[in-house]
C-alpha atoms as a PDB file:
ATOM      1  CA  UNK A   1      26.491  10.183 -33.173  1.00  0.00           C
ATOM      2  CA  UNK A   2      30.298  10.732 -32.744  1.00  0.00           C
ATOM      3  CA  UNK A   3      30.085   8.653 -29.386  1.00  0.00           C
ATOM      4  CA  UNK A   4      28.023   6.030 -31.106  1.00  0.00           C
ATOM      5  CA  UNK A   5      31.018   5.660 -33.655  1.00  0.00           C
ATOM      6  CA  UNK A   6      33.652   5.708 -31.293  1.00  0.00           C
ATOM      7  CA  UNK A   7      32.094   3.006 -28.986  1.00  0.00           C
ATOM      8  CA  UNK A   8      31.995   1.201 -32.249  1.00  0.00           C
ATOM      9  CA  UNK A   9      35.912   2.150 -33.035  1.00  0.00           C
ATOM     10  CA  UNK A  10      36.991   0.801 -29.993  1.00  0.00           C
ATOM     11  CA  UNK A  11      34.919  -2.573 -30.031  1.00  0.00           C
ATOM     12  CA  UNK A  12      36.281  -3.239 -33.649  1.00  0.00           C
ATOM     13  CA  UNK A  13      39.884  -2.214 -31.972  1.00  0.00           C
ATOM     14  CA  UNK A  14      39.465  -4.358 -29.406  1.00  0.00           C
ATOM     15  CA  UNK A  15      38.273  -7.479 -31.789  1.00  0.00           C
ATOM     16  CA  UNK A  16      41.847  -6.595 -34.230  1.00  0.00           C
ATOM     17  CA  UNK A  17      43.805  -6.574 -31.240  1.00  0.00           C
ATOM     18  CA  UNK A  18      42.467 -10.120 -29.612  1.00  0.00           C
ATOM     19  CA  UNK A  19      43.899 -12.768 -29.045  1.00  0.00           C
ATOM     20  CA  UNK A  20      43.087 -16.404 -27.462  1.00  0.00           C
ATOM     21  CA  UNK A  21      44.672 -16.993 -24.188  1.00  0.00           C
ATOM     22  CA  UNK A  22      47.609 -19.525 -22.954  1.00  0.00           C
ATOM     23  CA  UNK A  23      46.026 -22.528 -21.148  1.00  0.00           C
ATOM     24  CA  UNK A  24      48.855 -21.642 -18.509  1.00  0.00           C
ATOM     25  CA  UNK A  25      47.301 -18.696 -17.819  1.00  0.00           C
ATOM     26  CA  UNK A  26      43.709 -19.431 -18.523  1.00  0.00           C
ATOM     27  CA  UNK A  27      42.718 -23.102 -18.040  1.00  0.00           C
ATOM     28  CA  UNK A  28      38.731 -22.759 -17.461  1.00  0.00           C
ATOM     29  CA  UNK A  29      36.035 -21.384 -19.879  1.00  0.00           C
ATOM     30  CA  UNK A  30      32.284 -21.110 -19.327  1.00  0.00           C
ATOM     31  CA  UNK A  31      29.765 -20.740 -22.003  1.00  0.00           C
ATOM     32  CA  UNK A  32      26.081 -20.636 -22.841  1.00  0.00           C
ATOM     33  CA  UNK A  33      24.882 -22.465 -26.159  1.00  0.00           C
ATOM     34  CA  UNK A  34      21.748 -21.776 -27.845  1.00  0.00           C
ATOM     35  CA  UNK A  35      21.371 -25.646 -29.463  1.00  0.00           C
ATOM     36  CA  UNK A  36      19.492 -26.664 -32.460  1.00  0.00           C
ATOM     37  CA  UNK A  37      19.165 -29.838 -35.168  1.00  0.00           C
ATOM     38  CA  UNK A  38      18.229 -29.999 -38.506  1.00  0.00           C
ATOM     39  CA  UNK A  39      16.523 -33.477 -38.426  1.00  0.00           C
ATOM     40  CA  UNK A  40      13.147 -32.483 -39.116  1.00  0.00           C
ATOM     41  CA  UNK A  41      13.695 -28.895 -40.498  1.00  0.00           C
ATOM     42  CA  UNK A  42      15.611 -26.435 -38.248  1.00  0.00           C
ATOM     43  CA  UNK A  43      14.528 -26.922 -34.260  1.00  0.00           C
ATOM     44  CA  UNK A  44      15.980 -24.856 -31.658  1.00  0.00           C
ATOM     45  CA  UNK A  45      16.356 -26.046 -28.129  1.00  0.00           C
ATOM     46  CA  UNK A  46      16.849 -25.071 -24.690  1.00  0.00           C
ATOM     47  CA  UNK A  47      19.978 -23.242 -24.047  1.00  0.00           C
ATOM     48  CA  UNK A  48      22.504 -25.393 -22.622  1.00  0.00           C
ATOM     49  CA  UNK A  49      26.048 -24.132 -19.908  1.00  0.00           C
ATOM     50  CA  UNK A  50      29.649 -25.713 -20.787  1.00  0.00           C
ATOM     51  CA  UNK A  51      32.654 -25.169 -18.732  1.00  0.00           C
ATOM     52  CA  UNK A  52      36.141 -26.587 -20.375  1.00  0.00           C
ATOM     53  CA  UNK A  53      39.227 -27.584 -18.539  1.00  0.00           C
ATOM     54  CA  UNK A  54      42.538 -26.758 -20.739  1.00  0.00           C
ATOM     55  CA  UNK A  55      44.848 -29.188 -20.164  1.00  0.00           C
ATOM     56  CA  UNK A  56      47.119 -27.873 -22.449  1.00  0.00           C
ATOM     57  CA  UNK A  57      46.758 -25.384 -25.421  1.00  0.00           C
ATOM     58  CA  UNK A  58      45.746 -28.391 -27.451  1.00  0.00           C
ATOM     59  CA  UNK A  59      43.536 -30.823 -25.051  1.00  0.00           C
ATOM     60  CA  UNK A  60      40.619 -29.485 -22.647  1.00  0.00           C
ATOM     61  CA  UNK A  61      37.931 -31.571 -21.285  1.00  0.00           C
ATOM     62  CA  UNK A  62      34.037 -30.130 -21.028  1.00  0.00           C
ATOM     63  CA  UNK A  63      31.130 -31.161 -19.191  1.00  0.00           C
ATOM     64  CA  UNK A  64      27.864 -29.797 -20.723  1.00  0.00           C
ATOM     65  CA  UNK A  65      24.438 -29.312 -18.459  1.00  0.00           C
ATOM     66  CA  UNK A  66      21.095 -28.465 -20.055  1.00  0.00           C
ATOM     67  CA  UNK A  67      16.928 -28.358 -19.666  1.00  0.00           C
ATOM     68  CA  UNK A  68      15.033 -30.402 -21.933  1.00  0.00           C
ATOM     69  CA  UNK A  69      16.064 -32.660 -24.006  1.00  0.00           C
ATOM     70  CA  UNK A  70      13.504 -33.427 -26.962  1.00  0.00           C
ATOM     71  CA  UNK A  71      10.784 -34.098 -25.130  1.00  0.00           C
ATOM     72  CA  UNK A  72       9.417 -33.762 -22.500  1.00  0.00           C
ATOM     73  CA  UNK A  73       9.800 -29.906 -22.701  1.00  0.00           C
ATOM     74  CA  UNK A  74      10.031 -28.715 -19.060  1.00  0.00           C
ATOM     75  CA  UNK A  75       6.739 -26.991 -18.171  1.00  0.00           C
ATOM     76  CA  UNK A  76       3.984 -26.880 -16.060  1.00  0.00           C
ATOM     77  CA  UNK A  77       0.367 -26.121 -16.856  1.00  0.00           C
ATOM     78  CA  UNK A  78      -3.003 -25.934 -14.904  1.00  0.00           C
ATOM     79  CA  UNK A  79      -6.523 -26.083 -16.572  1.00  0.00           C
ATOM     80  CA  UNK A  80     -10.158 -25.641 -14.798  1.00  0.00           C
ATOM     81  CA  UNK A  81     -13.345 -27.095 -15.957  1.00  0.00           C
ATOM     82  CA  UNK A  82     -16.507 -26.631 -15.312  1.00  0.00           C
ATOM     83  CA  UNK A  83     -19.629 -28.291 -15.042  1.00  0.00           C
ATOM     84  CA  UNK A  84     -21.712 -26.068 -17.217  1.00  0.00           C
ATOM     85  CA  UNK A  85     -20.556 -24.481 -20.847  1.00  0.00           C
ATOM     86  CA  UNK A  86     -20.883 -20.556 -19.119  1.00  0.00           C
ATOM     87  CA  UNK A  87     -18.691 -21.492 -16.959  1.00  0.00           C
ATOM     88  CA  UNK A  88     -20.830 -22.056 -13.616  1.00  0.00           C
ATOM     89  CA  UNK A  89     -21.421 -25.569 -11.544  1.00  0.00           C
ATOM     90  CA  UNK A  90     -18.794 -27.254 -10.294  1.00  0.00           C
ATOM     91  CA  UNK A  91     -15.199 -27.531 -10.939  1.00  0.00           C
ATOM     92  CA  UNK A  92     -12.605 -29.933 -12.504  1.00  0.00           C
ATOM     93  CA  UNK A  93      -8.949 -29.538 -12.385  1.00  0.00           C
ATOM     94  CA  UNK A  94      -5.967 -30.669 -14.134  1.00  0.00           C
ATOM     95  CA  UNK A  95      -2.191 -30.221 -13.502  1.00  0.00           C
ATOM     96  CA  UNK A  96       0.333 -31.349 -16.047  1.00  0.00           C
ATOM     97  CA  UNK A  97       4.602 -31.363 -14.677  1.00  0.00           C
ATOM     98  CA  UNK A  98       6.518 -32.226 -17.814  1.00  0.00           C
ATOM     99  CA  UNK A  99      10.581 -32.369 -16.237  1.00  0.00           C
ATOM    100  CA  UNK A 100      14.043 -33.036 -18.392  1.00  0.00           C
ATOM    101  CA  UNK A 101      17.690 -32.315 -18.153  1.00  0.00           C
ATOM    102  CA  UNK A 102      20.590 -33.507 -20.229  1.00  0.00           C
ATOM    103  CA  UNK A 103      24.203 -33.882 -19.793  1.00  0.00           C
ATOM    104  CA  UNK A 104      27.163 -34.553 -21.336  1.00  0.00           C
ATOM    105  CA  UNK A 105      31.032 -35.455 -20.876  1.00  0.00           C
ATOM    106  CA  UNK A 106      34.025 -35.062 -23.527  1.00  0.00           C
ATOM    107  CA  UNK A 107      36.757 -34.305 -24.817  1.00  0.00           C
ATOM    108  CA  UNK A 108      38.581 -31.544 -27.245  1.00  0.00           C
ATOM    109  CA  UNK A 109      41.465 -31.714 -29.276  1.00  0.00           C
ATOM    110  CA  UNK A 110      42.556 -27.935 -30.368  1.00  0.00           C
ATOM    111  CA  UNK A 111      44.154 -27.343 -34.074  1.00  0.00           C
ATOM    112  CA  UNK A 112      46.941 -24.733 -34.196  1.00  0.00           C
ATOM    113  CA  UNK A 113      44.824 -22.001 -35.725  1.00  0.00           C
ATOM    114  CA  UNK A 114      45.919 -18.790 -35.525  1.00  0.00           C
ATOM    115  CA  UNK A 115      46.329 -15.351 -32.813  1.00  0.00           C
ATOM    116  CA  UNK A 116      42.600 -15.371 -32.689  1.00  0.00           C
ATOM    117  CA  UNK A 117      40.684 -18.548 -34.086  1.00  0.00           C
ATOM    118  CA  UNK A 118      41.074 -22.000 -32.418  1.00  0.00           C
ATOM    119  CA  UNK A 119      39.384 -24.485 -34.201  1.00  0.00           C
ATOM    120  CA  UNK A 120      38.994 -27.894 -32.643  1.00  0.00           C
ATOM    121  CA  UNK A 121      37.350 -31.901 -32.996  1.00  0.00           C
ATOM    122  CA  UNK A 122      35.480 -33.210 -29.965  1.00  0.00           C
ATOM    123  CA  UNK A 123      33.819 -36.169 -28.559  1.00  0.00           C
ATOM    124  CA  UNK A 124      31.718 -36.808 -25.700  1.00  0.00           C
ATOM    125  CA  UNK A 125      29.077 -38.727 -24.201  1.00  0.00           C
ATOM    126  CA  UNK A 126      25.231 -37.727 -23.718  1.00  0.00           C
ATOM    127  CA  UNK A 127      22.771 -39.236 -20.884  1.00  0.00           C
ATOM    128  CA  UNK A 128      19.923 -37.453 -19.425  1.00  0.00           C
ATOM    129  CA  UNK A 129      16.162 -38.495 -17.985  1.00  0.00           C
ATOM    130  CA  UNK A 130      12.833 -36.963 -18.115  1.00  0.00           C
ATOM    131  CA  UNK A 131       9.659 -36.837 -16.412  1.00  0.00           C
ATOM    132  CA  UNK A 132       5.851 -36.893 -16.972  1.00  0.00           C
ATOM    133  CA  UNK A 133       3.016 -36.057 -14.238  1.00  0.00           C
ATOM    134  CA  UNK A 134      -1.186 -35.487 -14.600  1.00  0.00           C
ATOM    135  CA  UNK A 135      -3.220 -35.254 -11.365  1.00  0.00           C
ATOM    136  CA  UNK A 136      -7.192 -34.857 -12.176  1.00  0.00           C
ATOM    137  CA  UNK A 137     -10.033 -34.157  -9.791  1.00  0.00           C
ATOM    138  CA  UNK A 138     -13.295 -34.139 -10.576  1.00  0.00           C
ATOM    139  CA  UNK A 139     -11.870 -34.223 -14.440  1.00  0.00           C
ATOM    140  CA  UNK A 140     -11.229 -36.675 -17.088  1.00  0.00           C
ATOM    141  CA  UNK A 141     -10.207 -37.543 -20.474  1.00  0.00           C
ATOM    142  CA  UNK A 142     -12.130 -41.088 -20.538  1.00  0.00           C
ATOM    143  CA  UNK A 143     -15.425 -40.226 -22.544  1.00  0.00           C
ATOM    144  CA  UNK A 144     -14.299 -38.011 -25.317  1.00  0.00           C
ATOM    145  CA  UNK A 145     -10.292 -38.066 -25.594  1.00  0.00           C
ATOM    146  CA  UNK A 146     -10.348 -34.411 -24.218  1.00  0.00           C
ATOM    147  CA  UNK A 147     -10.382 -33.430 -20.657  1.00  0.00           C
ATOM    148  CA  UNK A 148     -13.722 -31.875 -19.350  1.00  0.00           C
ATOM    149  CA  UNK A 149     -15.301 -31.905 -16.313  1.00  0.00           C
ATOM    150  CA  UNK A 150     -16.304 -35.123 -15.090  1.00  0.00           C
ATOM    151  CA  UNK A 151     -18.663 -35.501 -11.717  1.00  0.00           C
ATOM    152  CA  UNK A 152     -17.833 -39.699 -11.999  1.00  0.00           C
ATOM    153  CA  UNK A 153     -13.666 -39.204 -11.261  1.00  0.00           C
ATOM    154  CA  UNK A 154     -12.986 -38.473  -7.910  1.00  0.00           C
ATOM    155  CA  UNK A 155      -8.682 -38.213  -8.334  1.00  0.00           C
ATOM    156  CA  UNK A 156      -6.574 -39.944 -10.704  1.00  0.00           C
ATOM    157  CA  UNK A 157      -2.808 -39.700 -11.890  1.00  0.00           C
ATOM    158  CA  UNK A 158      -0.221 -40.431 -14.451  1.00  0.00           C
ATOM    159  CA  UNK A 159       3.470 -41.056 -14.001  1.00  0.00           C
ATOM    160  CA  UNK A 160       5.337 -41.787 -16.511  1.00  0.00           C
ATOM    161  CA  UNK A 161       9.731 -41.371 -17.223  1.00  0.00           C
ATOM    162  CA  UNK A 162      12.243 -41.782 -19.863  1.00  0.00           C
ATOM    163  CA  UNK A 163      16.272 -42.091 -19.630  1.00  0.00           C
ATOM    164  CA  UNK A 164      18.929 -41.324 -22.505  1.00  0.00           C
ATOM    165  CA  UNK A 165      21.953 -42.274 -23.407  1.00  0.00           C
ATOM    166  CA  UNK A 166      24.243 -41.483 -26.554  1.00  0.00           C
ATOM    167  CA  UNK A 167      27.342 -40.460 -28.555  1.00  0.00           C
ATOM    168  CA  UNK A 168      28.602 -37.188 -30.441  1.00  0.00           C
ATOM    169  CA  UNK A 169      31.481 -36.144 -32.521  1.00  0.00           C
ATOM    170  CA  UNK A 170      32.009 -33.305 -34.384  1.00  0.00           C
ATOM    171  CA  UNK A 171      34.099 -30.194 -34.637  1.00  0.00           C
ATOM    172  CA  UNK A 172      34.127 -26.339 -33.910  1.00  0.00           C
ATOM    173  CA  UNK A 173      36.063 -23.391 -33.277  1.00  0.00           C
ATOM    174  CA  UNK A 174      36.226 -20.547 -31.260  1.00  0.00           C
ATOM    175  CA  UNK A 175      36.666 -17.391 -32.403  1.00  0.00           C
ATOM    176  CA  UNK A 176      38.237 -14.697 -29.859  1.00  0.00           C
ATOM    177  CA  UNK A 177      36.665 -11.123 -29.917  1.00  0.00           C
ATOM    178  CA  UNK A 178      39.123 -10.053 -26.817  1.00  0.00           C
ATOM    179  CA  UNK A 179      41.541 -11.532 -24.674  1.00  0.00           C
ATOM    180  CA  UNK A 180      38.940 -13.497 -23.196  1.00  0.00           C
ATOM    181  CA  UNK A 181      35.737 -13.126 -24.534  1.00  0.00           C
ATOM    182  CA  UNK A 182      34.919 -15.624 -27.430  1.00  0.00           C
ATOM    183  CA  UNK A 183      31.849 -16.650 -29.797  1.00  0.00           C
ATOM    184  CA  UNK A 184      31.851 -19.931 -31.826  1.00  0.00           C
ATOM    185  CA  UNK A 185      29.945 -22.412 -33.276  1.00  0.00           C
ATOM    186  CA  UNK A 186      29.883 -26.031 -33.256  1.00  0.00           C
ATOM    187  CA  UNK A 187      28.165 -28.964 -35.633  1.00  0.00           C
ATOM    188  CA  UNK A 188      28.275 -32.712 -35.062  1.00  0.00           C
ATOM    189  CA  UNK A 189      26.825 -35.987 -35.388  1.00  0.00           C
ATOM    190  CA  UNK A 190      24.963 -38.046 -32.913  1.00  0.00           C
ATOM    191  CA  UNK A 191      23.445 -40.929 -31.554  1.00  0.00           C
ATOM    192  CA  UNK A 192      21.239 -41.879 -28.787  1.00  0.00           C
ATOM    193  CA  UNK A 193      19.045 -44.335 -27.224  1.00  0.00           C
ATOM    194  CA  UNK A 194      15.913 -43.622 -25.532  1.00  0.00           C
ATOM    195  CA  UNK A 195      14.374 -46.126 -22.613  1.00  0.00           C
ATOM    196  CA  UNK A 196      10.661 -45.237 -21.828  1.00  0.00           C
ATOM    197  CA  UNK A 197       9.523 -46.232 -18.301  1.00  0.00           C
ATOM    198  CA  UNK A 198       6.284 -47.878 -17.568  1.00  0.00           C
ATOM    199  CA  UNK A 199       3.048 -45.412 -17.539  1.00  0.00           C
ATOM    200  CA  UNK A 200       1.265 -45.926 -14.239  1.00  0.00           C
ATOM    201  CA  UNK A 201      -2.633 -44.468 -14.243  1.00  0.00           C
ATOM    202  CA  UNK A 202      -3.910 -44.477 -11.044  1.00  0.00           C
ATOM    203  CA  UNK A 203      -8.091 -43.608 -11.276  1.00  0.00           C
ATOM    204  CA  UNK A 204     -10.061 -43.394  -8.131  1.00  0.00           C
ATOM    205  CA  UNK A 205     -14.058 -42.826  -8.994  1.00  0.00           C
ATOM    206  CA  UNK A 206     -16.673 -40.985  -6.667  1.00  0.00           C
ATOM    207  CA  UNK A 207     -17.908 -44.208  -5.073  1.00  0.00           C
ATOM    208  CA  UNK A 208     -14.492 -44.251  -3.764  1.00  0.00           C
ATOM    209  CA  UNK A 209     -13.345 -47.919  -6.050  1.00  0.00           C
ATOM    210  CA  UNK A 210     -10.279 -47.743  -7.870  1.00  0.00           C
ATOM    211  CA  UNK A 211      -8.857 -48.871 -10.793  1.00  0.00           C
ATOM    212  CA  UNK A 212      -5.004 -49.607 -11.263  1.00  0.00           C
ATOM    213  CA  UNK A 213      -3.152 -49.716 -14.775  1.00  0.00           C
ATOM    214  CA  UNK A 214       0.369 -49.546 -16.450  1.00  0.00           C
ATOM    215  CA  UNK A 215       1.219 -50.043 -19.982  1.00  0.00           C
ATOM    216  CA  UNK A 216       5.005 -51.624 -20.435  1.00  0.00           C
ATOM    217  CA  UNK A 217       7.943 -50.025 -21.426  1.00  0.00           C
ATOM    218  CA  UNK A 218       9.285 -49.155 -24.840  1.00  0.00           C
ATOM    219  CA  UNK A 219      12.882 -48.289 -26.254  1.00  0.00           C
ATOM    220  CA  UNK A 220      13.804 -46.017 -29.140  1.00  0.00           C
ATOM    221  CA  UNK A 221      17.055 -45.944 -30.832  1.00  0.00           C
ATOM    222  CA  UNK A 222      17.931 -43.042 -33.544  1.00  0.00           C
ATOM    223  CA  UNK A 223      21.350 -42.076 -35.224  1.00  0.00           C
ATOM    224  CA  UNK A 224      21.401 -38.541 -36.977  1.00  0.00           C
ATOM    225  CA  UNK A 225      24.027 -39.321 -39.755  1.00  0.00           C
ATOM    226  CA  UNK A 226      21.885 -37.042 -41.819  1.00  0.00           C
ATOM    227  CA  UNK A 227      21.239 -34.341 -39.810  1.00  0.00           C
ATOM    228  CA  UNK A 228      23.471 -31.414 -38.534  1.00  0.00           C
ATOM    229  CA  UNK A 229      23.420 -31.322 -34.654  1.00  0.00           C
ATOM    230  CA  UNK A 230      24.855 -27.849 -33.386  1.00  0.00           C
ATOM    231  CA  UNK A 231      25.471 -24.897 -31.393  1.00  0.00           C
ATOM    232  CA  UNK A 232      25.823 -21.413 -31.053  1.00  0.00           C
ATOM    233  CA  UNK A 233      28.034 -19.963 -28.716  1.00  0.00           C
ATOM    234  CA  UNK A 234      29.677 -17.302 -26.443  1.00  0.00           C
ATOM    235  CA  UNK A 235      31.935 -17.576 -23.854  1.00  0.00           C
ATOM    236  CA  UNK A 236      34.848 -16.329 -21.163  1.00  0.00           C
ATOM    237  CA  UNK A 237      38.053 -18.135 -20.755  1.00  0.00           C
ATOM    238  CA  UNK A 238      39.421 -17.217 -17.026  1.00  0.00           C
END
């Protein structure tokens, strides 16, 4: 118990004695963020890596690089059907690939604070793309909307993609629990637009004929003026 409190003692030391760094003597930070928005209720996100340039104790510049970005969630899944309910008789498959990333670019603009806080406004810009695979054999969702196992589809595939682009402001601080070792959050507005690639299905049928089709593209624009877009996060400034 005594070394239990004194490991405590000396992190709550340590956190009184902090202080944020010079940007002459530490220009670069990296960070993880665990992101979330409030737009339809509270939704967490994939975590996200930042690294920050100080320019000066006042200005740094961040690029941001994350995994998934709405939707599609990155993932991958395989199913197996069968011909007969127990589970015997031949064999369908189907394999889903759902990709994303997202990115961003900006700029910071650090307040005076104080020996340990720095609070600061940003701005950046957001672009990102995402992907969307199926590959079937001997499976289908033609007949009944759900995927079974289907002796009349010899192969078929869907491709399908979406690009992003977008806008955020907002402000955060940092707040230092040692020299270099800082948490902070972050909150912000933002808005993006969404362009939805064509959706190729490719079907080829046991007779061996094939059958071609794409449905156009779409766009979606959305501005979260109501919503809190954030972060939580932890970092070292070297």
């Amino acid at each position: 118990m005594k070394k239990v409190l004194l490991g405590l003692g000396l992190v709550i030391s340590g956190s009184l004695m902090a202080q944020k760094p010079m940007s002459d003597a530490s220009h670069f930070s990296l960070e993880g963020l665990i992101n979330y928005n409030a737009n339809d209720g509270m939704n967490w996100t994939a975590p996200s890596l930042r690294l920050r340039y100080f320019v000066n104790d006042n200005i740094a510049a961040r690029v941001q690089f994350g995994f998934g970005d709405g939707s599609p969630t990155p993932s991958k899944e395989s199913y197996t059907f069968y011909e007969n309910m127990d589970g015997t008789g031949a064999k369908g498959t189907v394999d889903i690939n759902r990709g994303s990333w997202n990115s961003q670019i900006g700029a910071e603009y650090h307040l005076t604070g104080n020996d340990k806080m720095s609070p600061y406004f940003f701005g950046g810009v957001l672009f990102g793309k995402g992907s969307y695979e199926e590959s079937w054999a001997s499976a289908s969702n033609l007949a009944t909307g759900d995927y079974e196992y289907d002796a009349t589809i010899k192969s078929a595939g869907i491709k399908a993609g979406s690009g992003s682009f977008g806008w955020t402001l907002g402000a955060g601080l940092d707040y230092y629990l040692a020299d270099n070792l800082y948490v902070g959050l972050e909150m912000g507005l933002q808005s993006s637009s969404v362009n939805y690639t064509d959706v190729e299905t490719t079907v080829t049928f046991a007779d061996n004929t094939s059958m071609n089709f794409v449905d156009g593209p779409s766009k979606m624009s959305y501005t979260s003026l109501g919503a809190a877009h954030g972060s939580i996060r932890i970092g070292w400034r070297f």
